[in-house]
N, C-alpha and C. Protein backbone atom coordinates (compact mmCIF):
# COMPACT_ATOMS: atom_id res chain seq x y z
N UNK A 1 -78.13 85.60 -65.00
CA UNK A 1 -78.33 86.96 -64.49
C UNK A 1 -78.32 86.93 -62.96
N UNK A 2 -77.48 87.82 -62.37
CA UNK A 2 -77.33 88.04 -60.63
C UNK A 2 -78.67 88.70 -60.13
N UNK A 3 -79.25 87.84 -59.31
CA UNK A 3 -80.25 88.61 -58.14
C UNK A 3 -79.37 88.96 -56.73
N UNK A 4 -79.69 90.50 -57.01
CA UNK A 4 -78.71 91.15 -55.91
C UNK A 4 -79.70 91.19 -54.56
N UNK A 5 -79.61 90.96 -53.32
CA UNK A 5 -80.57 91.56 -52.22
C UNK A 5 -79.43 92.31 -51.82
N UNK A 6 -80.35 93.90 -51.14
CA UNK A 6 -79.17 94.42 -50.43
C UNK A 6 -79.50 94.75 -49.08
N UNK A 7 -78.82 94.21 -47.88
CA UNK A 7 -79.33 93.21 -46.76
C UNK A 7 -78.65 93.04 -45.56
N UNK A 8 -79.37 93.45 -44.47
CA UNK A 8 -78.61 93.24 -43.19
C UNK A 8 -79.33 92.09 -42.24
N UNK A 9 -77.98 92.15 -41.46
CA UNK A 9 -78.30 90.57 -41.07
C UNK A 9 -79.10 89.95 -40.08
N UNK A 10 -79.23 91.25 -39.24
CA UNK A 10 -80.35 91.35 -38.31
C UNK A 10 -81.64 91.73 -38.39
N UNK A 11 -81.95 92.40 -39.78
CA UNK A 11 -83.35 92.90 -40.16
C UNK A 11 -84.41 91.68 -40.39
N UNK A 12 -85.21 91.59 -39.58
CA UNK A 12 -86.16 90.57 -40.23
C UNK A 12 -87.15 90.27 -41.60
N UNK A 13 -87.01 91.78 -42.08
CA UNK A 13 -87.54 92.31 -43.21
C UNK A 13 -86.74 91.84 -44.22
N UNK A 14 -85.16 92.04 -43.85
CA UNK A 14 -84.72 91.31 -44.81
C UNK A 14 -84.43 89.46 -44.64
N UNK A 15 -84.33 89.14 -43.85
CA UNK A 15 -84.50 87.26 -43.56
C UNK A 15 -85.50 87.13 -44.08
N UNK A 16 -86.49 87.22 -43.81
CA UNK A 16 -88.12 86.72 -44.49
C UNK A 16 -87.65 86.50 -46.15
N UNK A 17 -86.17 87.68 -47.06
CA UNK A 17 -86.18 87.54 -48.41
C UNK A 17 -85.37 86.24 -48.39
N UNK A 18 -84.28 85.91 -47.59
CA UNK A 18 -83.55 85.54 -47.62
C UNK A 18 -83.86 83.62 -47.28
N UNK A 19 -85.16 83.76 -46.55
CA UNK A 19 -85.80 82.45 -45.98
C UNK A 19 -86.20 82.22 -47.41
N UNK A 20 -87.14 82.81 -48.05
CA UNK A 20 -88.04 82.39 -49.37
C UNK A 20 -86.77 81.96 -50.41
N UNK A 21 -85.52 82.92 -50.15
CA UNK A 21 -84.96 82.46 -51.30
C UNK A 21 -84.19 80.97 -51.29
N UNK A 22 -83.76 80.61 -49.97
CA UNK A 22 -83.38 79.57 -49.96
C UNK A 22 -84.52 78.15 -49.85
N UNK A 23 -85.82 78.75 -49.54
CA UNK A 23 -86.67 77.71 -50.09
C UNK A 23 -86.59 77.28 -51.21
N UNK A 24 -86.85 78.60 -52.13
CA UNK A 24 -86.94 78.41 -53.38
C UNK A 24 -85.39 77.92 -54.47
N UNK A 25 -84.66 77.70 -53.67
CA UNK A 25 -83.29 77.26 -54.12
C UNK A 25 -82.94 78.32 -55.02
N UNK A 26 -82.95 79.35 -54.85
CA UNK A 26 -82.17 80.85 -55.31
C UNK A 26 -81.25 80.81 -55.12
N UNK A 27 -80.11 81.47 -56.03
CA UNK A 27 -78.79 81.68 -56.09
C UNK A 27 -78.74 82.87 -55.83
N UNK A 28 -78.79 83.94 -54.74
CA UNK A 28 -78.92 85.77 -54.42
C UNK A 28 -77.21 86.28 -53.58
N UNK A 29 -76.90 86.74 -54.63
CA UNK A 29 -75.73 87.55 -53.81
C UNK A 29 -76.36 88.98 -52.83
N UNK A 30 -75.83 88.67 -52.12
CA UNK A 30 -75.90 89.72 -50.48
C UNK A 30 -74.95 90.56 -51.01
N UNK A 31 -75.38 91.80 -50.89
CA UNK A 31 -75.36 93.01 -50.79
C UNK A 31 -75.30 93.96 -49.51
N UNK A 32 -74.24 93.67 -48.53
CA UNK A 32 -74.77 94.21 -47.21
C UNK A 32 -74.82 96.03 -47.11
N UNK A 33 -75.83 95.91 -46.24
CA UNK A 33 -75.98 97.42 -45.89
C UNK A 33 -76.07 97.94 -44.62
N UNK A 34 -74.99 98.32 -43.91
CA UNK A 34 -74.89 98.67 -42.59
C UNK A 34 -75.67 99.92 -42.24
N UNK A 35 -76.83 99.34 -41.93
CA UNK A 35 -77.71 100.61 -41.20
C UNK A 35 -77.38 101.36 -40.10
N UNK A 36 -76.30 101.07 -39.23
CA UNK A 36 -75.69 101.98 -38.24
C UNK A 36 -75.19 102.92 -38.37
N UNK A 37 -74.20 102.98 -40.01
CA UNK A 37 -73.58 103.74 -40.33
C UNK A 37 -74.77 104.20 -41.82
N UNK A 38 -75.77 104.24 -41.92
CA UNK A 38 -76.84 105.09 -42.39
C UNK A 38 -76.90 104.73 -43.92
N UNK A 39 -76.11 103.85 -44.02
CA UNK A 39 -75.73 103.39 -45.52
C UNK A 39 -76.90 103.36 -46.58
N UNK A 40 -78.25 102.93 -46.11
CA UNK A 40 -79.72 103.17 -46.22
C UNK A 40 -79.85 104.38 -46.81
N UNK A 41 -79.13 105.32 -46.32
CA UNK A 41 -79.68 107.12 -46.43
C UNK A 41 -79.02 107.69 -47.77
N UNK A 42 -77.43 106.33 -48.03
CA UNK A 42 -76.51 106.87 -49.42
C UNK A 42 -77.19 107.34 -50.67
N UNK A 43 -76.91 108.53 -51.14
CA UNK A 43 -77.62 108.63 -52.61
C UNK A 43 -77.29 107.21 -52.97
N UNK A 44 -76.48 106.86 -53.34
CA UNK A 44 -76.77 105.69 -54.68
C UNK A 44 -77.74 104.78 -53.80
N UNK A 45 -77.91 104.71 -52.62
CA UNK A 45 -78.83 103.48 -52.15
C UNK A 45 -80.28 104.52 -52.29
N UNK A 46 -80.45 105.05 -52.14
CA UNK A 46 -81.57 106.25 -52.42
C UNK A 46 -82.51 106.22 -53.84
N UNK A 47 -80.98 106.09 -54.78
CA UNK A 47 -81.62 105.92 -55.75
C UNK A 47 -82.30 104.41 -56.16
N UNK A 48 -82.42 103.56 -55.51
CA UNK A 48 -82.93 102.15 -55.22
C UNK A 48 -83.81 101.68 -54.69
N UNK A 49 -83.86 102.41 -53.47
CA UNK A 49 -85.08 102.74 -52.53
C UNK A 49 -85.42 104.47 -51.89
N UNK A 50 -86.14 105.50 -52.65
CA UNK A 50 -85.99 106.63 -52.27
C UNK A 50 -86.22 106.94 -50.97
N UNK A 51 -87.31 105.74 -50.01
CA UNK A 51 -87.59 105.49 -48.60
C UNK A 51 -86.41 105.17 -48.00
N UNK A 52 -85.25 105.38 -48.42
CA UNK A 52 -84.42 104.45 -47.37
C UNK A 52 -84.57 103.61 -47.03
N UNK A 53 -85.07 102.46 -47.12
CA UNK A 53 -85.34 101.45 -46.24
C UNK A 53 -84.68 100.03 -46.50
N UNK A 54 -84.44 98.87 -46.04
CA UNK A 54 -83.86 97.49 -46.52
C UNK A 54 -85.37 96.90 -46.02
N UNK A 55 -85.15 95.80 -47.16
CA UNK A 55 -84.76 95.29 -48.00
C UNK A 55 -84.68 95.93 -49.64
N UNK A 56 -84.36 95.90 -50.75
CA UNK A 56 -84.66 96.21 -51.88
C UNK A 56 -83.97 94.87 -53.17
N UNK A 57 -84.22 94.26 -53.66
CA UNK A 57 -84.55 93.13 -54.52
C UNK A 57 -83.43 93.89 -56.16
N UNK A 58 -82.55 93.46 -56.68
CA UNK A 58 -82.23 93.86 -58.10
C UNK A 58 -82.31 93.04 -58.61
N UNK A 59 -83.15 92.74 -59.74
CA UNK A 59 -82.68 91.35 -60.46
C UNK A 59 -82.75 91.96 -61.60
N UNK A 60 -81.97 91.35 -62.74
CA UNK A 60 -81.13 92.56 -63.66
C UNK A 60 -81.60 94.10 -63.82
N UNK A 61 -82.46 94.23 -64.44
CA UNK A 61 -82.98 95.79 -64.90
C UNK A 61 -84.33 95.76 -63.73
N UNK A 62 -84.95 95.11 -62.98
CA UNK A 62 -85.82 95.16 -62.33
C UNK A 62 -85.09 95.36 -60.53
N UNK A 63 -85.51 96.63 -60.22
CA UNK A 63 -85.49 97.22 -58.68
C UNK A 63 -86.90 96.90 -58.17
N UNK A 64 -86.83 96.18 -57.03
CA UNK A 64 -88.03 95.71 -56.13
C UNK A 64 -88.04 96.13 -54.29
N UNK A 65 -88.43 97.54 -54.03
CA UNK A 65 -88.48 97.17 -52.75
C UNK A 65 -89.76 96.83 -52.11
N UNK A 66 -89.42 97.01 -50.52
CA UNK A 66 -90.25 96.48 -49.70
C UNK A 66 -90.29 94.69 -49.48
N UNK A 67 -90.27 94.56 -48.79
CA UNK A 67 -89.97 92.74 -48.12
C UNK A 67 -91.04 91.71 -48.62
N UNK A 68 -92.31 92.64 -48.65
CA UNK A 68 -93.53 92.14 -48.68
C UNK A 68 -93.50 91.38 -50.31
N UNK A 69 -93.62 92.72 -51.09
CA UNK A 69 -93.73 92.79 -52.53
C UNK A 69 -92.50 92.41 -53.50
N UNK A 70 -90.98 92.03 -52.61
CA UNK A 70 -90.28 91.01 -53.21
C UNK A 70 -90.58 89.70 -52.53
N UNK A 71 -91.14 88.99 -51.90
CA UNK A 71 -91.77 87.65 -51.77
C UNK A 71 -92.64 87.95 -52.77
N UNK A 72 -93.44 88.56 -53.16
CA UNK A 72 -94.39 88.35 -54.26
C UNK A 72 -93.69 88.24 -55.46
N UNK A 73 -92.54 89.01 -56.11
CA UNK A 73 -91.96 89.28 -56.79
C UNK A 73 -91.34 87.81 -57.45
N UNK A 74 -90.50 87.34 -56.67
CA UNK A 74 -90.29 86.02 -56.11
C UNK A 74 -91.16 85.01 -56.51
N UNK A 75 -92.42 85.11 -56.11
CA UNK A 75 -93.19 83.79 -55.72
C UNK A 75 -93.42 84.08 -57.26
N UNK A 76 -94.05 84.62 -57.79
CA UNK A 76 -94.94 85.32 -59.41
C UNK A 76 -93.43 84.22 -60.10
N UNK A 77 -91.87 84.84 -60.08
CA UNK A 77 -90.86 84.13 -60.68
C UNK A 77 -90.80 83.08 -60.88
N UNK A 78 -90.55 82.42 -59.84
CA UNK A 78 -89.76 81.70 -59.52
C UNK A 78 -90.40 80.67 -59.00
N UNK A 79 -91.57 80.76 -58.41
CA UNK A 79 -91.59 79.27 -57.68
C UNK A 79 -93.26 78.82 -58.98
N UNK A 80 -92.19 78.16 -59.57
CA UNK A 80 -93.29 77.76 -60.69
C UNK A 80 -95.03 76.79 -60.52
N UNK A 81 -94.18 75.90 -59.39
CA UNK A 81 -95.83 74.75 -58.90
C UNK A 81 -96.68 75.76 -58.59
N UNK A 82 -96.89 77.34 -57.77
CA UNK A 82 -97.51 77.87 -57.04
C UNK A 82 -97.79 77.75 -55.61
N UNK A 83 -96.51 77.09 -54.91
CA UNK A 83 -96.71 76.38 -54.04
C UNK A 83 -96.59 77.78 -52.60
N UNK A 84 -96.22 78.46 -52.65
CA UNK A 84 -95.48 79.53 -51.95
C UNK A 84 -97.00 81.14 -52.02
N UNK A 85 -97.43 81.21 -53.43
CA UNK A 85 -98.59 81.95 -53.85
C UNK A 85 -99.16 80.49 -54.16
N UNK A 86 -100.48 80.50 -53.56
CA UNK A 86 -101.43 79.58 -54.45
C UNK A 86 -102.29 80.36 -55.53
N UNK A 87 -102.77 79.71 -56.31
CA UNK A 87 -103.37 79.91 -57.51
C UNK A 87 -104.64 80.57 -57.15
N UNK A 88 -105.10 79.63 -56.26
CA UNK A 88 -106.98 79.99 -55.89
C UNK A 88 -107.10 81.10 -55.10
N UNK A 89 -108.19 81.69 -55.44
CA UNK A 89 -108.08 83.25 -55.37
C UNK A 89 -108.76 83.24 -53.72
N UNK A 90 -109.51 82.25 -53.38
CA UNK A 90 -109.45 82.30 -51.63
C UNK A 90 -108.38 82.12 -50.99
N UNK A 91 -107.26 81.05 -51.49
CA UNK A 91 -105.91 80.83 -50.75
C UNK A 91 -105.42 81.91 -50.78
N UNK A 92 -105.28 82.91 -52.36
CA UNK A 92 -103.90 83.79 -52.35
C UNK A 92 -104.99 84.98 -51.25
N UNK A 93 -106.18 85.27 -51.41
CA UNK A 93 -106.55 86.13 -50.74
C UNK A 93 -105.91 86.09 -49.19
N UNK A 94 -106.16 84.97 -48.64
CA UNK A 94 -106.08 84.88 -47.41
C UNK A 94 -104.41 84.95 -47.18
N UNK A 95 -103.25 84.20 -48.33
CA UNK A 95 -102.02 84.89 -48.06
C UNK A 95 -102.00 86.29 -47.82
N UNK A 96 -102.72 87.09 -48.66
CA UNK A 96 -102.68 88.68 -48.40
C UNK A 96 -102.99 89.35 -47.11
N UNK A 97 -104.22 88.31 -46.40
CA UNK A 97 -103.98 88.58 -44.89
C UNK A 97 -102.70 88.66 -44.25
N UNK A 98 -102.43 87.31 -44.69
CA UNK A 98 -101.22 87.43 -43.42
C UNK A 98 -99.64 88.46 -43.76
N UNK A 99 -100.00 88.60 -44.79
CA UNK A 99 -98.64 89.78 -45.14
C UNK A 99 -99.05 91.00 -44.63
N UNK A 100 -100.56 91.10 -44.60
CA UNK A 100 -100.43 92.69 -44.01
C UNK A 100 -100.81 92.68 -42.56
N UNK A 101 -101.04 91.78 -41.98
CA UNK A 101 -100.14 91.16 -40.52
C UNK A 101 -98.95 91.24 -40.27
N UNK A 102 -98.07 90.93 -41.33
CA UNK A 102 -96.30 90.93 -41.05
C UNK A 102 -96.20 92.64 -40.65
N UNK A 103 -96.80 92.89 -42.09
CA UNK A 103 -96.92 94.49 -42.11
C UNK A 103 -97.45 95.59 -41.05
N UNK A 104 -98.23 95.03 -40.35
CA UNK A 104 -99.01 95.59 -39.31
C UNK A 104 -98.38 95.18 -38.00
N UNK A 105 -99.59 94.22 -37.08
CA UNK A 105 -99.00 93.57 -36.03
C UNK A 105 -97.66 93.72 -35.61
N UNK A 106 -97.34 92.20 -36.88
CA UNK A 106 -96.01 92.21 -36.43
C UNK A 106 -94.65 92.32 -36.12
N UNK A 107 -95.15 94.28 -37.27
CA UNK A 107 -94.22 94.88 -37.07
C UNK A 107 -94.28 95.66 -36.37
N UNK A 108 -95.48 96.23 -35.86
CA UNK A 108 -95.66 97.10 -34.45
C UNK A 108 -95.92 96.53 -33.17
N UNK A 109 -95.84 95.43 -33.34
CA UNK A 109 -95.63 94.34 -31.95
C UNK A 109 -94.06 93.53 -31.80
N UNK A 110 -94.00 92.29 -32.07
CA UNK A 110 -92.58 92.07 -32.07
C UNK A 110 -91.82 92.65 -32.49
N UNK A 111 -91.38 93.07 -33.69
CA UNK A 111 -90.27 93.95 -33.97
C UNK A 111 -90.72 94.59 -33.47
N UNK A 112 -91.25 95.60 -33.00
CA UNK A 112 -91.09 97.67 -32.22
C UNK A 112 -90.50 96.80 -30.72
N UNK A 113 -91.05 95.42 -30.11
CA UNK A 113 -90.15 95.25 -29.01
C UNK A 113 -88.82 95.28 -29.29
N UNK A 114 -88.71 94.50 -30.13
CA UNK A 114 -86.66 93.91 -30.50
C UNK A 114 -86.16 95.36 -30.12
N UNK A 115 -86.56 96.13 -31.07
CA UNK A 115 -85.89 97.38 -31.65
C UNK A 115 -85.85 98.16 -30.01
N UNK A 116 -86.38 98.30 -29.47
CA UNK A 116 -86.46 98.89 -28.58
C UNK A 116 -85.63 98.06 -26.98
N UNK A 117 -85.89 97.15 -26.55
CA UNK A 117 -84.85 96.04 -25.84
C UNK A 117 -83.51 95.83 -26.50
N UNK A 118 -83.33 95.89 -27.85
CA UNK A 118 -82.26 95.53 -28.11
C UNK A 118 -81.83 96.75 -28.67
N UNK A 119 -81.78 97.61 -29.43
CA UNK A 119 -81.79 98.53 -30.10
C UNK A 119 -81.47 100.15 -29.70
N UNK A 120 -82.38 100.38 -29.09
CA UNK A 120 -82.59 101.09 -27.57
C UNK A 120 -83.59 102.28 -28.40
N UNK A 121 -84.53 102.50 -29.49
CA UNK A 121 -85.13 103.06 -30.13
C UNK A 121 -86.20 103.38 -29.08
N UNK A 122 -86.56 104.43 -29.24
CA UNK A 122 -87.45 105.40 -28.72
C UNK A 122 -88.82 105.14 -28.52
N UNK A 123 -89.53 103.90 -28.81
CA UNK A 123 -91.11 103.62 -29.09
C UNK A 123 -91.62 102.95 -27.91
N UNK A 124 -92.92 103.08 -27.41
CA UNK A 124 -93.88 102.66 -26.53
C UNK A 124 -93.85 101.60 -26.44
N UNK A 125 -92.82 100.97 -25.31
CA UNK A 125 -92.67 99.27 -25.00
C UNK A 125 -94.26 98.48 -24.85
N UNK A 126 -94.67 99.07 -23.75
CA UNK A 126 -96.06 98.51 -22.84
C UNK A 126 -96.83 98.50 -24.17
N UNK A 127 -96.93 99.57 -25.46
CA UNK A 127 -97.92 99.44 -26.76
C UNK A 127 -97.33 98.27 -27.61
N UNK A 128 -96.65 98.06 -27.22
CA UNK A 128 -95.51 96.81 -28.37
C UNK A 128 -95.55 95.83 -28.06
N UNK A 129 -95.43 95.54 -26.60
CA UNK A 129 -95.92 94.63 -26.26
C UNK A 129 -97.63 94.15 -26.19
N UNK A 130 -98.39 94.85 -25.84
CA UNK A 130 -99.71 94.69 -25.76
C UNK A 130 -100.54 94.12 -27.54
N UNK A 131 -99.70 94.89 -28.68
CA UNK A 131 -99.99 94.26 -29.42
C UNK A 131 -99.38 93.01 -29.79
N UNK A 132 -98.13 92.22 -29.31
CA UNK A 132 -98.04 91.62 -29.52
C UNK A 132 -98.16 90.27 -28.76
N UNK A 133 -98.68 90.30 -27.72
CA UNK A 133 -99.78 89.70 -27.07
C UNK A 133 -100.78 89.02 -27.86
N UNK A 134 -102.02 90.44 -28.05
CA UNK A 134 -102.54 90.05 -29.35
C UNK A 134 -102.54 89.77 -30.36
N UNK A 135 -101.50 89.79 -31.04
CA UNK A 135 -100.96 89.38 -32.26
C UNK A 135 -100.63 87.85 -32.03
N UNK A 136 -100.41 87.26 -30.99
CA UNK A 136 -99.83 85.36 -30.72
C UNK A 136 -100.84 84.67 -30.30
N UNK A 137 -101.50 85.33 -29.64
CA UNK A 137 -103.07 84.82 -29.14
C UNK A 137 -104.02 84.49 -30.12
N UNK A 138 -103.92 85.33 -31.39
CA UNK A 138 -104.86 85.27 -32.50
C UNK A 138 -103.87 84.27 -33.33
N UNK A 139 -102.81 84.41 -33.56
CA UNK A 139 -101.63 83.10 -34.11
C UNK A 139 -101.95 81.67 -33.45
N UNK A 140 -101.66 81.97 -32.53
CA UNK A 140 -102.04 80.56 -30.99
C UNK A 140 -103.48 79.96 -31.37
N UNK A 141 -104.29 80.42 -31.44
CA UNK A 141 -105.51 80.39 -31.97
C UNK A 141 -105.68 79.46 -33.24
N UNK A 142 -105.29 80.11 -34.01
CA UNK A 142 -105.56 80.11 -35.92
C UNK A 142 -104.74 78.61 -35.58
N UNK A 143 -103.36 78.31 -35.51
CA UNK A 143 -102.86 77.37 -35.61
C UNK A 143 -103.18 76.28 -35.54
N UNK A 144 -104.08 76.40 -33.81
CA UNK A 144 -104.66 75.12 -33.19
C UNK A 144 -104.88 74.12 -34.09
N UNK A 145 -105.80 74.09 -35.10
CA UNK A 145 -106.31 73.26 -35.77
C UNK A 145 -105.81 73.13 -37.25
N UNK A 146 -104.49 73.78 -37.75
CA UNK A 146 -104.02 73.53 -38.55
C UNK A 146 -102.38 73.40 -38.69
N UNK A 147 -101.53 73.07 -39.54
CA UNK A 147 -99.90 73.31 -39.69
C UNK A 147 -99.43 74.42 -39.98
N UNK A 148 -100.01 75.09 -40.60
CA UNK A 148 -99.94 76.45 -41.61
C UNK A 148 -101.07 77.18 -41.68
N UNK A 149 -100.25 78.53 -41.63
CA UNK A 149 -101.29 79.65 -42.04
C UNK A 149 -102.39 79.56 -42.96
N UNK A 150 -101.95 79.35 -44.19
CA UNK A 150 -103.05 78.89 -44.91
C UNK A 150 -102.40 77.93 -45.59
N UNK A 151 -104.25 76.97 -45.66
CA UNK A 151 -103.84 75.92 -46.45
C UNK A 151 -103.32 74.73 -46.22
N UNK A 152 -102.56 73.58 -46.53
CA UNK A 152 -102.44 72.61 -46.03
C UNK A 152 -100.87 72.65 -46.19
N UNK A 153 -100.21 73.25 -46.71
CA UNK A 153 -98.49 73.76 -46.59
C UNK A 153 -97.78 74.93 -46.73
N UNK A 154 -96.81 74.85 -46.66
CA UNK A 154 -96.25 76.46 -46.38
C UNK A 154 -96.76 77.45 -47.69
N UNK A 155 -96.74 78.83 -47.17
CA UNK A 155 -96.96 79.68 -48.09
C UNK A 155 -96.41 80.93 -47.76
N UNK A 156 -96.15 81.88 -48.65
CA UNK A 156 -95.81 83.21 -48.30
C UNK A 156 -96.31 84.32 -46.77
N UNK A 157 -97.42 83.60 -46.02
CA UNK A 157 -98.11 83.55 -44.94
C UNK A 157 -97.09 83.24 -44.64
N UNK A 158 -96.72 82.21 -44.07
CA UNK A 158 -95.34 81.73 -43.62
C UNK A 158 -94.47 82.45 -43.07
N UNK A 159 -93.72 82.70 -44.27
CA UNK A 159 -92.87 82.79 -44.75
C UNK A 159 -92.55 84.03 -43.66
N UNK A 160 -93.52 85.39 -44.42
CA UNK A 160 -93.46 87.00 -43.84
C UNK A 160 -93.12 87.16 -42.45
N UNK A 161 -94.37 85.85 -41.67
CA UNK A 161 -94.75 85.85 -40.59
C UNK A 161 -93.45 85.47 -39.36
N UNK A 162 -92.73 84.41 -40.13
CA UNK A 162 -91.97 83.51 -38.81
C UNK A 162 -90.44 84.58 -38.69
N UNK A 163 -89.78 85.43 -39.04
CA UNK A 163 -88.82 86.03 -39.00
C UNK A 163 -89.04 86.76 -37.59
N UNK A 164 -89.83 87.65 -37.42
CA UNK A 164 -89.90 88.49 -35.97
C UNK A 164 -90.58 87.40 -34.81
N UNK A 165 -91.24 86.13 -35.28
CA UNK A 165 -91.70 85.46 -34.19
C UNK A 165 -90.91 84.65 -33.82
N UNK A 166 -89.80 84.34 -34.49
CA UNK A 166 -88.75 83.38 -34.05
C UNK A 166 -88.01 83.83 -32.89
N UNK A 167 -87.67 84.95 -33.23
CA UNK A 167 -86.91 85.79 -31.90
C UNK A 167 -87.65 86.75 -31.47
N UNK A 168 -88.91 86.17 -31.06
CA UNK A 168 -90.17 87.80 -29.87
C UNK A 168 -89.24 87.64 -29.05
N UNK A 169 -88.13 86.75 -27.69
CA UNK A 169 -88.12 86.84 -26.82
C UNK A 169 -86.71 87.75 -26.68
N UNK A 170 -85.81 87.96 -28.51
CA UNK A 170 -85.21 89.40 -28.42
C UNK A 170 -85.94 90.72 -27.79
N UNK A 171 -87.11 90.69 -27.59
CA UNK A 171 -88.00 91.77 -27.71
C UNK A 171 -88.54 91.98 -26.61
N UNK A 172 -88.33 90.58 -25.28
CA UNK A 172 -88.73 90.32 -23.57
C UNK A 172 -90.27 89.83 -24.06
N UNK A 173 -90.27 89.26 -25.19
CA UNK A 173 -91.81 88.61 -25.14
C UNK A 173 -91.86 87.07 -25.37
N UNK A 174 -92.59 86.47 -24.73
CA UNK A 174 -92.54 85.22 -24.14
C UNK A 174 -93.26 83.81 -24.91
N UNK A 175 -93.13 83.06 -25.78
CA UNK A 175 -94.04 82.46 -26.63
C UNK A 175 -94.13 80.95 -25.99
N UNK A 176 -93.88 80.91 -24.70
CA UNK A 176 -93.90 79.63 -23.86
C UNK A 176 -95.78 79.19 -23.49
N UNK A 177 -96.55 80.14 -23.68
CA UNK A 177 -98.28 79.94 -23.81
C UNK A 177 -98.61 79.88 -25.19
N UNK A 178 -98.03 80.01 -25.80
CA UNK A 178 -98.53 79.69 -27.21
C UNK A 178 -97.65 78.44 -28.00
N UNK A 179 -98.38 77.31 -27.22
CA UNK A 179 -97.70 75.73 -28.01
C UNK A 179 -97.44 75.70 -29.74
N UNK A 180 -99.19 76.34 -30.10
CA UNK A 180 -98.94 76.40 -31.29
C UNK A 180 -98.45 76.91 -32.31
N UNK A 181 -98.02 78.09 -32.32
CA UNK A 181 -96.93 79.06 -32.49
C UNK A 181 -95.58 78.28 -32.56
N UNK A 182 -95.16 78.17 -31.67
CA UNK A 182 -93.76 77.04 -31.29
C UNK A 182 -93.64 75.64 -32.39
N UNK A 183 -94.58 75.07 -32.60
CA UNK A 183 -94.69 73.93 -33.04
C UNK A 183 -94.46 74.32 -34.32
N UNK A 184 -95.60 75.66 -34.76
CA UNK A 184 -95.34 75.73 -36.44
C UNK A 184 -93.75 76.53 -36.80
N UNK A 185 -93.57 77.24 -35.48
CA UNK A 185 -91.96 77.39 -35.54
C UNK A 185 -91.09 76.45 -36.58
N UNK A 186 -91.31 75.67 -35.63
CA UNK A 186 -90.28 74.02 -35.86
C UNK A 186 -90.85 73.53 -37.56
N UNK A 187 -91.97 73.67 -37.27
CA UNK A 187 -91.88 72.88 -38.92
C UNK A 187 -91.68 73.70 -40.27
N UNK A 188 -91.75 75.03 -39.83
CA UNK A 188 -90.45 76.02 -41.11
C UNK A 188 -89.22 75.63 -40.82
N UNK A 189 -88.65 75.34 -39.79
CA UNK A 189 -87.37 75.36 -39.50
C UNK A 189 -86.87 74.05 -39.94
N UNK A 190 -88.06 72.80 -40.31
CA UNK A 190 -87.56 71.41 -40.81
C UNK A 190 -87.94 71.48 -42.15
N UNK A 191 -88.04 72.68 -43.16
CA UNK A 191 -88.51 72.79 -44.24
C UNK A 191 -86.83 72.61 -45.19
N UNK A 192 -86.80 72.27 -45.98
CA UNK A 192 -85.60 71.92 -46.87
C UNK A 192 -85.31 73.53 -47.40
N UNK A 193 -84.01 73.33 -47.49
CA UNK A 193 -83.82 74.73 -47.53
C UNK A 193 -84.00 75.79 -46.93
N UNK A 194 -84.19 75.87 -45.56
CA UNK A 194 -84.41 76.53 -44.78
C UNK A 194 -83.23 77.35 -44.50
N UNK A 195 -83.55 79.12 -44.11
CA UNK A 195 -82.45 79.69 -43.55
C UNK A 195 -83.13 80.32 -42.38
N UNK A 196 -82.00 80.05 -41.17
CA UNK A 196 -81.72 80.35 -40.03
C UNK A 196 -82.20 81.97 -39.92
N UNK A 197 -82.75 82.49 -38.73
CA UNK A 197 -82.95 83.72 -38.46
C UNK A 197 -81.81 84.48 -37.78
N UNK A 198 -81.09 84.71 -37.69
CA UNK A 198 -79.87 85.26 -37.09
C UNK A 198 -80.28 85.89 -36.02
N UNK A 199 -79.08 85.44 -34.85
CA UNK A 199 -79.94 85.59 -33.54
C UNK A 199 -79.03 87.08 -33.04
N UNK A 200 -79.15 88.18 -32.21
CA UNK A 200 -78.15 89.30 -32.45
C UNK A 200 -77.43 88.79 -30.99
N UNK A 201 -76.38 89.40 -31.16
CA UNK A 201 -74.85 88.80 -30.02
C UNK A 201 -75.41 89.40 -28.62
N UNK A 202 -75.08 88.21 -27.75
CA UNK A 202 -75.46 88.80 -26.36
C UNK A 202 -75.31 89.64 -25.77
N UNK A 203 -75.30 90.78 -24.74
CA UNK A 203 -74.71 91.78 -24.12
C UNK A 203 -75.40 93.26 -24.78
């Protein structure tokens, strides 16, 4: 059975599906959806996601949106050890932190920069930045004394998290004070199966 994502290449919302799936050694045909040309807004994509929005997940008779809740979707599937969701209800709790961090923060901090430096979208730079300040400082922090968000290896924490922090400095934000940030960068990026964040073309 085909797991469809339908997926653009610069959305970090959708990489974060696209990172988990190649962890998880998924076979997902791409589905692209050119949000410039509003493709998001098509009835038939409408009828998939009535929000408009990318990412959205098909795997046969099952429609999954939101980025968040297909990593869960995903992890519940597919990644059988529990290695991605842990089992223990303090670990998965504390994964749930950090997704509604992806959800929060660091989507109204790094991404609202990207979108706006690169993008040229309409939103409060100096507020986008300021949270995302705070948003690396409290990352910078948490890290110090561990590899991973939670736990002693990667997890859906992870996972959500490293897509908009890979490229803050699309966004004119600077992650050269935060060592630890950087470091746990690198060790998603030496994870097997790893996919690349797509960086957007210069100019």
């Amino acid at each position: 059975m085909t797991i469809t994502l339908y997926d653009s290449t610069y959305s970090g919302h959708c990489h974060k599906v696209r990172l988990l799936c190649g962890l998880l050694h998924l076979d997902v045909e791409l589905e692209p959806i050119d949000t410039r040309k509003k493709e998001q807004k098509a009835p038939g994509y409408l009828k998939l996601n009535p929000f408009g929005q990318i990412p959205v997940l098909q795997d046969g008779d099952v429609v999954v949106r939101d980025s968040n809740a297909i990593l869960l979707y995903l992890a519940e599937k597919f990644d059988r050890d529990g290695t991605y969701l842990p089992a223990d209800p303090v670990a998965r709790a504390h994964v749930y932190e950090w997704l509604a961090t992806a959800a929060g923060p660091l989507y109204l901090g790094p991404a609202r920069a990207r979108v706006i430096k690169r993008f040229g979208r309409d939103f409060d730079y100096e507020q986008a930045r300021a949270v995302s300040e705070q948003l690396f400082a409290v990352m910078n922090d948490h890290l110090a004394a561990r590899s991973w968000l939670v736990g002693d290896g990667p997890t859906l924490a992870d996972v959500a998290c490293y897509s908009y922090t890979a490229v803050a400095d699309e966004g004119g934000l600077d992650l050269a004070a935060s060592p630890h940030i950087l470091a746990w960068l690198a060790r998603i990026e030496a994870l097997e199966g790893f996919v690349p964040m797509p960086r957007l073309p210069k100019g």
